[in-house]
C-alpha atoms as a PDB file:
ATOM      1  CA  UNK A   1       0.000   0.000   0.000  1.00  0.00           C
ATOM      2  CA  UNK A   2       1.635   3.770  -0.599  1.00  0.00           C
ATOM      3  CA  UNK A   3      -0.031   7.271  -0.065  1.00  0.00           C
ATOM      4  CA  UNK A   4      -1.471   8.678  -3.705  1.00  0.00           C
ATOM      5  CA  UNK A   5       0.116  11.675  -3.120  1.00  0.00           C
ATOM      6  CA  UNK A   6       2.610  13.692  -0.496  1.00  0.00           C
ATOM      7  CA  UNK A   7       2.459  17.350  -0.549  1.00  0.00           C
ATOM      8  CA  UNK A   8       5.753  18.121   0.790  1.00  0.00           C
ATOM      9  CA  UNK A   9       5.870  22.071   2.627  1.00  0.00           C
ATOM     10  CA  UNK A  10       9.308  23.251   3.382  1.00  0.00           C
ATOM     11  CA  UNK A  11      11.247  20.060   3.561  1.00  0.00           C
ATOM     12  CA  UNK A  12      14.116  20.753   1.132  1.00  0.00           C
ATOM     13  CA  UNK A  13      15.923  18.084  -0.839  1.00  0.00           C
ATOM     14  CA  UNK A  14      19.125  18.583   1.941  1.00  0.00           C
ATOM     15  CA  UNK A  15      16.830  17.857   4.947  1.00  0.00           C
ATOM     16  CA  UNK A  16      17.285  14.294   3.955  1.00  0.00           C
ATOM     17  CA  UNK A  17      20.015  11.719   2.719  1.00  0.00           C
ATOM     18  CA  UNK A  18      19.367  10.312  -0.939  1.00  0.00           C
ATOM     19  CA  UNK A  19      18.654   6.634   1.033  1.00  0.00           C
ATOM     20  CA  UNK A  20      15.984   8.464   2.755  1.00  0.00           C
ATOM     21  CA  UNK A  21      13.987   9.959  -0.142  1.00  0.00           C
ATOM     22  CA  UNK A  22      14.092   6.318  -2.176  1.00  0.00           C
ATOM     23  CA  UNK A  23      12.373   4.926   1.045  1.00  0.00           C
ATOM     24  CA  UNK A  24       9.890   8.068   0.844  1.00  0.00           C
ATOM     25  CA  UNK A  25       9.647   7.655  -2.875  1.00  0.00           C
ATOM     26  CA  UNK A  26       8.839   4.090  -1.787  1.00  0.00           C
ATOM     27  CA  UNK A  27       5.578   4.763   0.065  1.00  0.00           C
ATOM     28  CA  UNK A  28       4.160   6.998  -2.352  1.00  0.00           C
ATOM     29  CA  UNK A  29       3.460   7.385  -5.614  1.00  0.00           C
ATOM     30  CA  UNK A  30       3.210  11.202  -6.111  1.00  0.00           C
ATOM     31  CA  UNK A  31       5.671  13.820  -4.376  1.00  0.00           C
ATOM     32  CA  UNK A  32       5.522  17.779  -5.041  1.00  0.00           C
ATOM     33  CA  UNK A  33       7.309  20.277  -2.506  1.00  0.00           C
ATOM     34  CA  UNK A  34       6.351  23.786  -1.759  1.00  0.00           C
ATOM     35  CA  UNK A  35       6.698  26.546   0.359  1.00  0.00           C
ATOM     36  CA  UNK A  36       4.259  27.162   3.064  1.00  0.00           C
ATOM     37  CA  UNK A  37       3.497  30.565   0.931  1.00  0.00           C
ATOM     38  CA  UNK A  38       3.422  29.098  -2.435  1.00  0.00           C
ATOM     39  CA  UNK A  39      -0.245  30.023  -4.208  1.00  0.00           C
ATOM     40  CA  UNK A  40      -0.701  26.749  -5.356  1.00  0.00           C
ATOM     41  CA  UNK A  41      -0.501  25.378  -2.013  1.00  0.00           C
ATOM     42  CA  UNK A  42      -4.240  24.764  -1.792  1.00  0.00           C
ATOM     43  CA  UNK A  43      -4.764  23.407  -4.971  1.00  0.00           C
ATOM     44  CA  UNK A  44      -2.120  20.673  -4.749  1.00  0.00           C
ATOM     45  CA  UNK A  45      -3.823  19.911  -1.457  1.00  0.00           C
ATOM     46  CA  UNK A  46      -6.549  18.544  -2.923  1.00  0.00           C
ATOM     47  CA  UNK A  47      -5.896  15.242  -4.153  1.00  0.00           C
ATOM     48  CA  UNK A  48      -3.816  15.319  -1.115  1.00  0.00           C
ATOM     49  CA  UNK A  49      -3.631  11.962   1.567  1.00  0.00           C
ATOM     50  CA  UNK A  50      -0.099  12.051   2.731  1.00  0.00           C
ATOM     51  CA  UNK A  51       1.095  16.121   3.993  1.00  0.00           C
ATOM     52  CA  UNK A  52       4.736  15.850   5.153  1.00  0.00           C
ATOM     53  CA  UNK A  53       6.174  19.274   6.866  1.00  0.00           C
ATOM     54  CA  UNK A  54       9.146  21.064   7.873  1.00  0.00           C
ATOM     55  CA  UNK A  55       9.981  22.447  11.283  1.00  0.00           C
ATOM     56  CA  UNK A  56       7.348  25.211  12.380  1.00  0.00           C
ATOM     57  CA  UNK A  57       5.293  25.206   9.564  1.00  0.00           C
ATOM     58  CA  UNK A  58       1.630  26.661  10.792  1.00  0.00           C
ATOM     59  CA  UNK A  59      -1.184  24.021   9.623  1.00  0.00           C
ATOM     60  CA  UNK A  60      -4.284  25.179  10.371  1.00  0.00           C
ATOM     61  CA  UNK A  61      -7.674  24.272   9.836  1.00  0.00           C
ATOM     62  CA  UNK A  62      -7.887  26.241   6.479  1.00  0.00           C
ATOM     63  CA  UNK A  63      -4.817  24.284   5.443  1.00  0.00           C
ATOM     64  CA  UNK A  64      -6.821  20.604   6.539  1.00  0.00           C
ATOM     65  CA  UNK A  65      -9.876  21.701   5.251  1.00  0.00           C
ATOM     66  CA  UNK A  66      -8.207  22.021   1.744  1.00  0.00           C
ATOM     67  CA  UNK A  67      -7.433  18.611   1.881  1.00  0.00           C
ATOM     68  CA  UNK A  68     -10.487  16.190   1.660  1.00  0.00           C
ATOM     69  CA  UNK A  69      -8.547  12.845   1.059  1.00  0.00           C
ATOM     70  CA  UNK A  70      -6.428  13.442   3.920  1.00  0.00           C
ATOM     71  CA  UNK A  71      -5.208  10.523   6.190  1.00  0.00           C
ATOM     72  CA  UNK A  72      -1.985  11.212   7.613  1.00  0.00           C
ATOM     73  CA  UNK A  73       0.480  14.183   8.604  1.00  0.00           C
ATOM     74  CA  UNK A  74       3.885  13.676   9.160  1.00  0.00           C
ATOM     75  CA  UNK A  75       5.975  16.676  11.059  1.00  0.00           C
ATOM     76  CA  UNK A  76      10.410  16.701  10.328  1.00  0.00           C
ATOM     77  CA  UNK A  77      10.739  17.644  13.891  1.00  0.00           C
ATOM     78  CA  UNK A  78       9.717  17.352  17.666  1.00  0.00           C
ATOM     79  CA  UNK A  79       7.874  20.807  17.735  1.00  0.00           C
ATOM     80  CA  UNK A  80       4.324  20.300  16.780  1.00  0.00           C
ATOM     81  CA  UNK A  81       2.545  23.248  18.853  1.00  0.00           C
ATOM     82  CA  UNK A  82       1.666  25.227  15.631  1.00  0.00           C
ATOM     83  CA  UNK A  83      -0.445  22.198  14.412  1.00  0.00           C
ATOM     84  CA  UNK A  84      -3.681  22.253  14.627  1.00  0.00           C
ATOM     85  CA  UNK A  85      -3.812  18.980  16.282  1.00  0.00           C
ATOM     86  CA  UNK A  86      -7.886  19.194  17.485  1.00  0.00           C
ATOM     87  CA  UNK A  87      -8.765  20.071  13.751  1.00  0.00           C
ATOM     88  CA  UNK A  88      -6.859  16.917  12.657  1.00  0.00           C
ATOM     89  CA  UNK A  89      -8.313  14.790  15.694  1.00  0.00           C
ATOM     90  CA  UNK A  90     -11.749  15.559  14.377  1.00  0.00           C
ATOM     91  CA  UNK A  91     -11.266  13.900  10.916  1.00  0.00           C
ATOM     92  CA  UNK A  92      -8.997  10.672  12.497  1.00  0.00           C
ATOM     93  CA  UNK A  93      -5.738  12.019  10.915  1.00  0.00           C
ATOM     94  CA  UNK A  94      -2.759  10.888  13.201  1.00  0.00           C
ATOM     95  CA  UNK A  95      -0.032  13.757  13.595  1.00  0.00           C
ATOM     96  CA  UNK A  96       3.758  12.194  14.106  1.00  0.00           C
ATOM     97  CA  UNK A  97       6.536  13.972  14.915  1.00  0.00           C
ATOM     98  CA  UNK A  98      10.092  13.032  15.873  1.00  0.00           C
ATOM     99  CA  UNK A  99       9.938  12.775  19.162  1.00  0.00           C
ATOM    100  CA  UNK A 100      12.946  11.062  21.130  1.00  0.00           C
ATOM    101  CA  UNK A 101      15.101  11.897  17.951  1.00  0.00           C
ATOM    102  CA  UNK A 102      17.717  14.053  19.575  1.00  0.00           C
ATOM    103  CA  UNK A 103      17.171  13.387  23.119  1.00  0.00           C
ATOM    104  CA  UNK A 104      20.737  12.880  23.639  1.00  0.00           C
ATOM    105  CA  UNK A 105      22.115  15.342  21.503  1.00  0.00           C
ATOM    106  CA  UNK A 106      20.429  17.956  23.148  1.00  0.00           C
ATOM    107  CA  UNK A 107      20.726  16.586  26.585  1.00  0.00           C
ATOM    108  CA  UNK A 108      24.459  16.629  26.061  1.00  0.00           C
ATOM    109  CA  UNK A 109      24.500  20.000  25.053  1.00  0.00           C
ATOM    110  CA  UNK A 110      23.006  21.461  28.246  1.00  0.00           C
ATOM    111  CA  UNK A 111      25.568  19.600  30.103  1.00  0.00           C
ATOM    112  CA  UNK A 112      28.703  21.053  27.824  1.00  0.00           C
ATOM    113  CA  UNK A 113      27.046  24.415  27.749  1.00  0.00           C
ATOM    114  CA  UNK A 114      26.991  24.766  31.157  1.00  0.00           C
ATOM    115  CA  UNK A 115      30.636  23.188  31.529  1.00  0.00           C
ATOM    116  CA  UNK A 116      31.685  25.923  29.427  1.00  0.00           C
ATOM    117  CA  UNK A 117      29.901  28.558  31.443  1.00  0.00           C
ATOM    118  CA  UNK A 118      31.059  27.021  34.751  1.00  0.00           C
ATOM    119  CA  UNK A 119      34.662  26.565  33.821  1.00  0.00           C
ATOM    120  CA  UNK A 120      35.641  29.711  32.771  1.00  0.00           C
ATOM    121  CA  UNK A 121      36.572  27.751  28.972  1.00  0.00           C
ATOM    122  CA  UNK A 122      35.853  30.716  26.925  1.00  0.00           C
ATOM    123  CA  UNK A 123      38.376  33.060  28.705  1.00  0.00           C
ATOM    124  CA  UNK A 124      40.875  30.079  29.150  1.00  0.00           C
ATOM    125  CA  UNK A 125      40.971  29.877  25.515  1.00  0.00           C
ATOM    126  CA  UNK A 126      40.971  33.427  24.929  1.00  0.00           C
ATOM    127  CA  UNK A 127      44.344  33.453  26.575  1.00  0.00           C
ATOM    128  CA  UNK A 128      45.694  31.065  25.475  1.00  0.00           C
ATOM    129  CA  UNK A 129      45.334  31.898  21.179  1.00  0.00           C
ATOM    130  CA  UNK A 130      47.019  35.399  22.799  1.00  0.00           C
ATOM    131  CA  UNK A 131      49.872  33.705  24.447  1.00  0.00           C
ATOM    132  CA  UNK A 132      48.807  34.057  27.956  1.00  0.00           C
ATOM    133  CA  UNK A 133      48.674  31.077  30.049  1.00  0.00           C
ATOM    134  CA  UNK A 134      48.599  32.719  33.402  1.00  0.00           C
ATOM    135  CA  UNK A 135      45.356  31.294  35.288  1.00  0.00           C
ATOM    136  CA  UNK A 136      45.358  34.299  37.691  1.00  0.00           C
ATOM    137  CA  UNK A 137      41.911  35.840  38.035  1.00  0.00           C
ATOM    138  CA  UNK A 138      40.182  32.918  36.813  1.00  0.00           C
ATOM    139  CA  UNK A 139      37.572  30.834  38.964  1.00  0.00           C
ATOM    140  CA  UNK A 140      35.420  28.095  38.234  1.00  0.00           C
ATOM    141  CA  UNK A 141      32.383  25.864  40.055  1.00  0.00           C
ATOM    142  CA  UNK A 142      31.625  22.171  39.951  1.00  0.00           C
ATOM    143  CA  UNK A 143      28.231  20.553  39.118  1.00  0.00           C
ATOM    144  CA  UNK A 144      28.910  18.163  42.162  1.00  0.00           C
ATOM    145  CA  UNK A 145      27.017  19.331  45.005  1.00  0.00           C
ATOM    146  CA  UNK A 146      25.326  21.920  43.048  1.00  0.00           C
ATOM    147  CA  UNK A 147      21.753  22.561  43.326  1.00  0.00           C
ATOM    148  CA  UNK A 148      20.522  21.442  39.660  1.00  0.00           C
ATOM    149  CA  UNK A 149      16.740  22.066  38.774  1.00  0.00           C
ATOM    150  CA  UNK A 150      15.161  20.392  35.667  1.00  0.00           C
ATOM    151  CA  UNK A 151      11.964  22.122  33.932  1.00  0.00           C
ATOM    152  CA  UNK A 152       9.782  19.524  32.138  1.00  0.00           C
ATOM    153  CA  UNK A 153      11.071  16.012  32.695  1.00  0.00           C
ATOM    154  CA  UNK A 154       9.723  14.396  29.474  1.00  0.00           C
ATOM    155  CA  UNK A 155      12.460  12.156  27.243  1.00  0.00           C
ATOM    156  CA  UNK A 156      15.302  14.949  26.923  1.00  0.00           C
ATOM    157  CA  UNK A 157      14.166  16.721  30.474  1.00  0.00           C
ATOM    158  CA  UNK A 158      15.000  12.982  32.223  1.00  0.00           C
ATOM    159  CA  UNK A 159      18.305  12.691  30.311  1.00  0.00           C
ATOM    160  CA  UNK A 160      19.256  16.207  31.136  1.00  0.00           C
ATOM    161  CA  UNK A 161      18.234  14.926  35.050  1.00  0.00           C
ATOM    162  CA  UNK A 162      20.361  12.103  34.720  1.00  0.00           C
ATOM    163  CA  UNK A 163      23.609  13.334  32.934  1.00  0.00           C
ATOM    164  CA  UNK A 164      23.748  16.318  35.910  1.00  0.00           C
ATOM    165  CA  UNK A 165      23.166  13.342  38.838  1.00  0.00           C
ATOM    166  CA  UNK A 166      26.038  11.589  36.973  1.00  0.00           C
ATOM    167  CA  UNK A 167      28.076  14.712  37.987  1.00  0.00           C
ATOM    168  CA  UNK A 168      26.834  14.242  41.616  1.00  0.00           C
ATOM    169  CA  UNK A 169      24.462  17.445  41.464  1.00  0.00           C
ATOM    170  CA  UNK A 170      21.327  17.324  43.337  1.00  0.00           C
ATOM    171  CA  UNK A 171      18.528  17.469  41.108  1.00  0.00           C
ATOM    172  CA  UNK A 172      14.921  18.221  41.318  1.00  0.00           C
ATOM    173  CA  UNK A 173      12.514  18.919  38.881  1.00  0.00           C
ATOM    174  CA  UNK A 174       9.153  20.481  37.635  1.00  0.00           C
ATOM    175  CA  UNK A 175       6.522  19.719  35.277  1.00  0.00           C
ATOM    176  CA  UNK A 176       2.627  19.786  34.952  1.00  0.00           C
ATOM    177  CA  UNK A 177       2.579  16.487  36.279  1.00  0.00           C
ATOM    178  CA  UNK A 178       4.439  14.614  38.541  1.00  0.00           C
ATOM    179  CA  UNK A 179       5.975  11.730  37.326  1.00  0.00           C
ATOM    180  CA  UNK A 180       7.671   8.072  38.420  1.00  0.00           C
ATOM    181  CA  UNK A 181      11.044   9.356  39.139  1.00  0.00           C
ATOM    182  CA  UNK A 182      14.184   8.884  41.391  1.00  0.00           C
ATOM    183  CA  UNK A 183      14.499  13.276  41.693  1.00  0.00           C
ATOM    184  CA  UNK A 184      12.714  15.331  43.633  1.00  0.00           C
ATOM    185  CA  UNK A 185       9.524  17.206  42.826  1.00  0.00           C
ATOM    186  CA  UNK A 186       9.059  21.175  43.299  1.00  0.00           C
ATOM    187  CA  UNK A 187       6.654  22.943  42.574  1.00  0.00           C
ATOM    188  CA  UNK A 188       7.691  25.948  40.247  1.00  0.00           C
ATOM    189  CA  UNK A 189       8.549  28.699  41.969  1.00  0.00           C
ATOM    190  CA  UNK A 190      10.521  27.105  44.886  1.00  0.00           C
ATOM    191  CA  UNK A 191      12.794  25.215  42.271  1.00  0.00           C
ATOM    192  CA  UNK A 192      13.741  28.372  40.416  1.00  0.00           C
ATOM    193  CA  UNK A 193      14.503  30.056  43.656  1.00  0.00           C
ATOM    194  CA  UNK A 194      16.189  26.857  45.206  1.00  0.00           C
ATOM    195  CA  UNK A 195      18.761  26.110  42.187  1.00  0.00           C
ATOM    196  CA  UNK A 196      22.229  27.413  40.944  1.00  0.00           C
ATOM    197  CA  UNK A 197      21.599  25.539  37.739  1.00  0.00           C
ATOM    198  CA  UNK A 198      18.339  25.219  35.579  1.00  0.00           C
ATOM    199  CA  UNK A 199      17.520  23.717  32.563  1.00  0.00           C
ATOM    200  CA  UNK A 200      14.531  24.222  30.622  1.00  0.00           C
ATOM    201  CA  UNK A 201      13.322  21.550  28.481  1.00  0.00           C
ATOM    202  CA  UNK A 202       9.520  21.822  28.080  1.00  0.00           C
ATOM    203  CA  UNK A 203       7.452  20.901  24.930  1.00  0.00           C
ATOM    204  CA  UNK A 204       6.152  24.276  22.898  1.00  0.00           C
ATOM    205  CA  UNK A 205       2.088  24.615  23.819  1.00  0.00           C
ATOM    206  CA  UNK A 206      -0.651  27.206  25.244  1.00  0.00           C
ATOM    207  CA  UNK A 207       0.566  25.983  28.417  1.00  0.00           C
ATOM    208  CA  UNK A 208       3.873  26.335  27.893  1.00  0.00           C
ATOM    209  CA  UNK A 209       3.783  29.924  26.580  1.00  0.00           C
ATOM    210  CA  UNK A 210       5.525  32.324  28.813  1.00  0.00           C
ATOM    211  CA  UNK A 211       5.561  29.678  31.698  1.00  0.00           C
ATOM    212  CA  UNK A 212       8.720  31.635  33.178  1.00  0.00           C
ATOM    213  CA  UNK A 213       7.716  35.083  33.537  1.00  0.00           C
ATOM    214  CA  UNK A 214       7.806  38.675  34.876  1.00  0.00           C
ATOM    215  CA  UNK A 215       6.636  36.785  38.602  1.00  0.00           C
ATOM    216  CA  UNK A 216       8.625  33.925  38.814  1.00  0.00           C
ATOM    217  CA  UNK A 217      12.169  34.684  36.845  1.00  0.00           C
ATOM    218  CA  UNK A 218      12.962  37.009  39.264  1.00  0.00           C
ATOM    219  CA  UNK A 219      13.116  34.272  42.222  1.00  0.00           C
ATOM    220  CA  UNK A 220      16.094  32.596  40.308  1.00  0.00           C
ATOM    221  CA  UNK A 221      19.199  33.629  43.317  1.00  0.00           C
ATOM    222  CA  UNK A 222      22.569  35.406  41.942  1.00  0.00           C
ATOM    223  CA  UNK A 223      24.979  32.931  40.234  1.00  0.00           C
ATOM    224  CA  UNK A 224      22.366  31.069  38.740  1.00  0.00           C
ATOM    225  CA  UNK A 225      22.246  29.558  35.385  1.00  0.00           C
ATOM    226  CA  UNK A 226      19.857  29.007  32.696  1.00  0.00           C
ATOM    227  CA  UNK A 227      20.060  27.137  30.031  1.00  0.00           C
ATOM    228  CA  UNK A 228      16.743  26.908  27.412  1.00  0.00           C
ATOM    229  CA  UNK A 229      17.271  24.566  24.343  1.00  0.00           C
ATOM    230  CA  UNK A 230      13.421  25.176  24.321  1.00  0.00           C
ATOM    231  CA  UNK A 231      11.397  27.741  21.391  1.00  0.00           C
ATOM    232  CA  UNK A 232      11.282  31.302  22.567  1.00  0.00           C
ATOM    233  CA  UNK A 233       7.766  31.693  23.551  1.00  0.00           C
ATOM    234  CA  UNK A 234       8.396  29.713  26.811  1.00  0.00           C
ATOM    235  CA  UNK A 235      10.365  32.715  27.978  1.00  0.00           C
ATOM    236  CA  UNK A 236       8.878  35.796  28.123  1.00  0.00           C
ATOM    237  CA  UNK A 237      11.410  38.559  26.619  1.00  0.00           C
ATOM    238  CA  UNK A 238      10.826  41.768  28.416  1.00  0.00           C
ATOM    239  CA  UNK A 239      11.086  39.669  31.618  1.00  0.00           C
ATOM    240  CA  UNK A 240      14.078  37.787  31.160  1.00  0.00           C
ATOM    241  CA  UNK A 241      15.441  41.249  29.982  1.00  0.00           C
ATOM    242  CA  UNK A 242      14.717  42.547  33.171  1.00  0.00           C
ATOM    243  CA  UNK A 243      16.658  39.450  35.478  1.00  0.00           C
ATOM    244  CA  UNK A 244      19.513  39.974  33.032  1.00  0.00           C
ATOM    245  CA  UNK A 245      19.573  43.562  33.645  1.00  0.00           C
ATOM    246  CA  UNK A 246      20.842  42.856  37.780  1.00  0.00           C
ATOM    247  CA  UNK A 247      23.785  41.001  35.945  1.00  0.00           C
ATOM    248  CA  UNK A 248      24.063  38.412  38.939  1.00  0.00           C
ATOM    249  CA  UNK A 249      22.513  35.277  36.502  1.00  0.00           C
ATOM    250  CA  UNK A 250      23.625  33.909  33.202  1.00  0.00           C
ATOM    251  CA  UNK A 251      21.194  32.995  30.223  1.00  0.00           C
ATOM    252  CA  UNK A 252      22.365  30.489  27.594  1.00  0.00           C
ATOM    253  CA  UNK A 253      20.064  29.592  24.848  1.00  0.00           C
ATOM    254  CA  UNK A 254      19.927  28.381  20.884  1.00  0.00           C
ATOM    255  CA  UNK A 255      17.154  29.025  19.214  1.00  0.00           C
ATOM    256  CA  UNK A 256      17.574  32.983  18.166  1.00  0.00           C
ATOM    257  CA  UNK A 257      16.379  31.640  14.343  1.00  0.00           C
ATOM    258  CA  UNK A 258      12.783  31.482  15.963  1.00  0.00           C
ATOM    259  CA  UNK A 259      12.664  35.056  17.760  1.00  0.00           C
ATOM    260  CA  UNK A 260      11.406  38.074  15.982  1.00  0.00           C
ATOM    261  CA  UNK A 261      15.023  40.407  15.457  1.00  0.00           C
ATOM    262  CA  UNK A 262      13.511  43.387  17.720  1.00  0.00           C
ATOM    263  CA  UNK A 263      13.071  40.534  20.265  1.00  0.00           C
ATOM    264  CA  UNK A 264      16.472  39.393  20.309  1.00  0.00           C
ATOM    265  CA  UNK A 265      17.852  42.664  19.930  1.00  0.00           C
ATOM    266  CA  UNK A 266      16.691  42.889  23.460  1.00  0.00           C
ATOM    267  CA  UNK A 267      18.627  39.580  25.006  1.00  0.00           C
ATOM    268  CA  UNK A 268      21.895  40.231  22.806  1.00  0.00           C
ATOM    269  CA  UNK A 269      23.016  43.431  24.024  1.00  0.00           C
ATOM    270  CA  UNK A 270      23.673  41.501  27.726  1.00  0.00           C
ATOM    271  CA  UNK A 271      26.947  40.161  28.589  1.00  0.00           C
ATOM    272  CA  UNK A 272      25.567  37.615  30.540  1.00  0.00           C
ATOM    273  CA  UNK A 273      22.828  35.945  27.320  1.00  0.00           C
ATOM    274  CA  UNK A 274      25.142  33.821  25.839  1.00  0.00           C
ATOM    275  CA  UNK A 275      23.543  32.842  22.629  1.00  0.00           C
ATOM    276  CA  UNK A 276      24.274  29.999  19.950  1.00  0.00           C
ATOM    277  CA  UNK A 277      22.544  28.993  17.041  1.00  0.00           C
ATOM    278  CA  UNK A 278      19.789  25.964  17.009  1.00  0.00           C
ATOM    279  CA  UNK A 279      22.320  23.256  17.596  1.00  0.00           C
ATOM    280  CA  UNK A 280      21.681  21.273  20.308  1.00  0.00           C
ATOM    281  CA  UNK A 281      20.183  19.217  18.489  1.00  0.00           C
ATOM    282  CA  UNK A 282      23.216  18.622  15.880  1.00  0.00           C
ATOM    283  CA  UNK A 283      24.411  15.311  15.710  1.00  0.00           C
ATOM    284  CA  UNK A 284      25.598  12.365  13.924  1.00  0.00           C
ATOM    285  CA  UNK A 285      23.372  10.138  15.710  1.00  0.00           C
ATOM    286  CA  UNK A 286      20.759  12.186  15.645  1.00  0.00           C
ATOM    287  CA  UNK A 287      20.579  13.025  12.151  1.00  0.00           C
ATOM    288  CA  UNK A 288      20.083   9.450  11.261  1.00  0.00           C
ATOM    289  CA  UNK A 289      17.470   8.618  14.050  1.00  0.00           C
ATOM    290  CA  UNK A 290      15.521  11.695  12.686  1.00  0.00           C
ATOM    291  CA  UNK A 291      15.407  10.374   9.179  1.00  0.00           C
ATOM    292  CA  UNK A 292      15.093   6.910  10.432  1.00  0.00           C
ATOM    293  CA  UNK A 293      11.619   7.574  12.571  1.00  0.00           C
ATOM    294  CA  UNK A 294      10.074  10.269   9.880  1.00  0.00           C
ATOM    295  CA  UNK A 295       9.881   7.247   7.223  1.00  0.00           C
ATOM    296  CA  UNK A 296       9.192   4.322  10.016  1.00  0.00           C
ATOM    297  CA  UNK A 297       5.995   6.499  11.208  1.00  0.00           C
ATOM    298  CA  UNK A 298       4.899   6.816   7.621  1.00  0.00           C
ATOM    299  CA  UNK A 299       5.878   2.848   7.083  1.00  0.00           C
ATOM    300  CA  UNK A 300       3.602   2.151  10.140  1.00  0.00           C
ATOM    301  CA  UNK A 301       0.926   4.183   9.072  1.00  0.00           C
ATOM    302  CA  UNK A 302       0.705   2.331   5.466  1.00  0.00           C
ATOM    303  CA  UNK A 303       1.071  -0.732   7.656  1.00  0.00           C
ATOM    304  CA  UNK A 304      -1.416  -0.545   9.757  1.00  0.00           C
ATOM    305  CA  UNK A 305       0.562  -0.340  12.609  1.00  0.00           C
ATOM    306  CA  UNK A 306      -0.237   2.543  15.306  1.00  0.00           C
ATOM    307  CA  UNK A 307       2.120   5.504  14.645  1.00  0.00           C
ATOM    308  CA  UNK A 308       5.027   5.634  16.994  1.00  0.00           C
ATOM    309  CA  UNK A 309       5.152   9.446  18.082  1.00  0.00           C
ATOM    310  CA  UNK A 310       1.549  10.542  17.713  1.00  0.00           C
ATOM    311  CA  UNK A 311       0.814  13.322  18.921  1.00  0.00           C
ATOM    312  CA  UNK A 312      -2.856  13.978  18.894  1.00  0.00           C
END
């Protein structure tokens, strides 16, 4: 069995290796790629059953609606909170996305990011390409010991948890439910004011928007870190802005692709925001697992198998 036809919407012919489009070209018979703004968007859609998208592409109702022959919707990435999930519930069309792809990967990259904070690495190498290998002046802290506080303890949230208790840091964590787990719960407020060392790793959502905020950011205690590998909306700018401003905390964060430039304007101008771009979650490993789940969820689906990694 193969789909009739996959409209394709910002998913360029790099996003995936040649062995990866034969399987795709496998499981259906019809392919055509376009950009989210392309005018014949609609009309493509509809003799549509297979829609395959790129990271944070908006589908709305509108964009279901257009296709009546619709069965199945296939996301290149974890982030699905610009879906309309509800619309596509009503009409039995699974959503998959990519979840667990790059759970180490990004987990990792908390851990070296704040390594690189902690450990003074930046100035250390500073010196060093100038010839200076004095380490007067410098000081660094160890995660052992530390006070570590973990924000959403889904797949990458956990790993995050783990890789710091590997380290020996105390770690507790949040999220909007409680969950079987060897760390400590707290609620919100009394983690951000109770650790040196936070990392954010909540799913994009309407309940995730601005979840750390003008009232609670400002409970995070001096010498604190923050690390968000999360999309920008979790974090609301003009607050953060404002903890930054008492330079006593440090921000790290990678997705400044996703933020409007007056927005990051804002965060960039600080010392203490250390921004890189989205590659947390870069990989080897990861780029194959990604590749590897976006055809086995539309392999199941043809199958009859339930999808792995549906969302709605």
């Amino acid at each position: 069995m193969k789909f009739k036809k996959a409209v394709l919407i910002k998913i360029a012919d790099t996003h995936l290796d040649p062995k990866y489009w034969g399987e795709i070209d496998a499981l259906v018979e019809k392919r055509v790629s376009l950009d989210v703004d392309d005018p014949k968007l609609k009309e493509e859609l509809k003799d549509c059953d297979c829609l395959l998208v790129g990271f944070q592409i908006p589908i709305d109702e509108d964009i279901i609606a257009a296709a009546p022959n619709l069965k199945y919707i296939g996301i290149l990435a974890t982030a699905y909170g610009i879906v309309d999930l509800a619309a596509a519930a009503k009409r039995n069309i699974p959503v998959c996305n990519l979840g667990g792809y790059s759970t180490e990967s990004v987990a990792e990259f908390v851990i070296a990011a704040l390594l690189h904070e902690m450990r003074g690495i930046k100035e250390g190498l500073k010196r060093s390409e100038l010839g200076n290998y004095s380490f007067e002046g410098m000081c660094a802290r160890e995660l052992k010991g530390s006070d570590f506080g973990v924000i959403g303890l889904g797949n990458i949230g956990r790993r995050v948890a783990e890789l710091a208790a590997g380290f020996g840091a105390n770690v507790s964590y949040w999220s909007r439910t409680k969950k079987e787990s060897p760390f400590q719960y707290r609620e919100l407020d009394d983690l951000l004011s109770h650790s040196t060392f936070i990392s954010v790793n909540v799913a994009e959502s309407e309940g995730t928007k601005a979840l750390l905020n003008a009232e609670n950011l400002p409970l995070m205690k001096p010498g604190s870190i923050l690390v968000s590998t999360v999309p920008p909306t979790v974090i609301n700018t003009d607050a953060l802005v404002a903890r930054l401003s008492k330079n006593d905390m440090t921000f790290v964060f990678d997705h400044p692709d996703e933020m409007p430039k007056e927005e990051l304007a804002k965060l960039v101008r600080f010392k203490n925001c250390v921004t890189y771009p989205p590659i947390a979650f870069i990989s080897d490993e990861a780029r194959i697992a990604k590749q590897e789940i976006f055809v086995g969820n539309m392999a199941d689906f043809l199958e009859g198998k339930a999808p792995r990694n549906k969302v709605n």
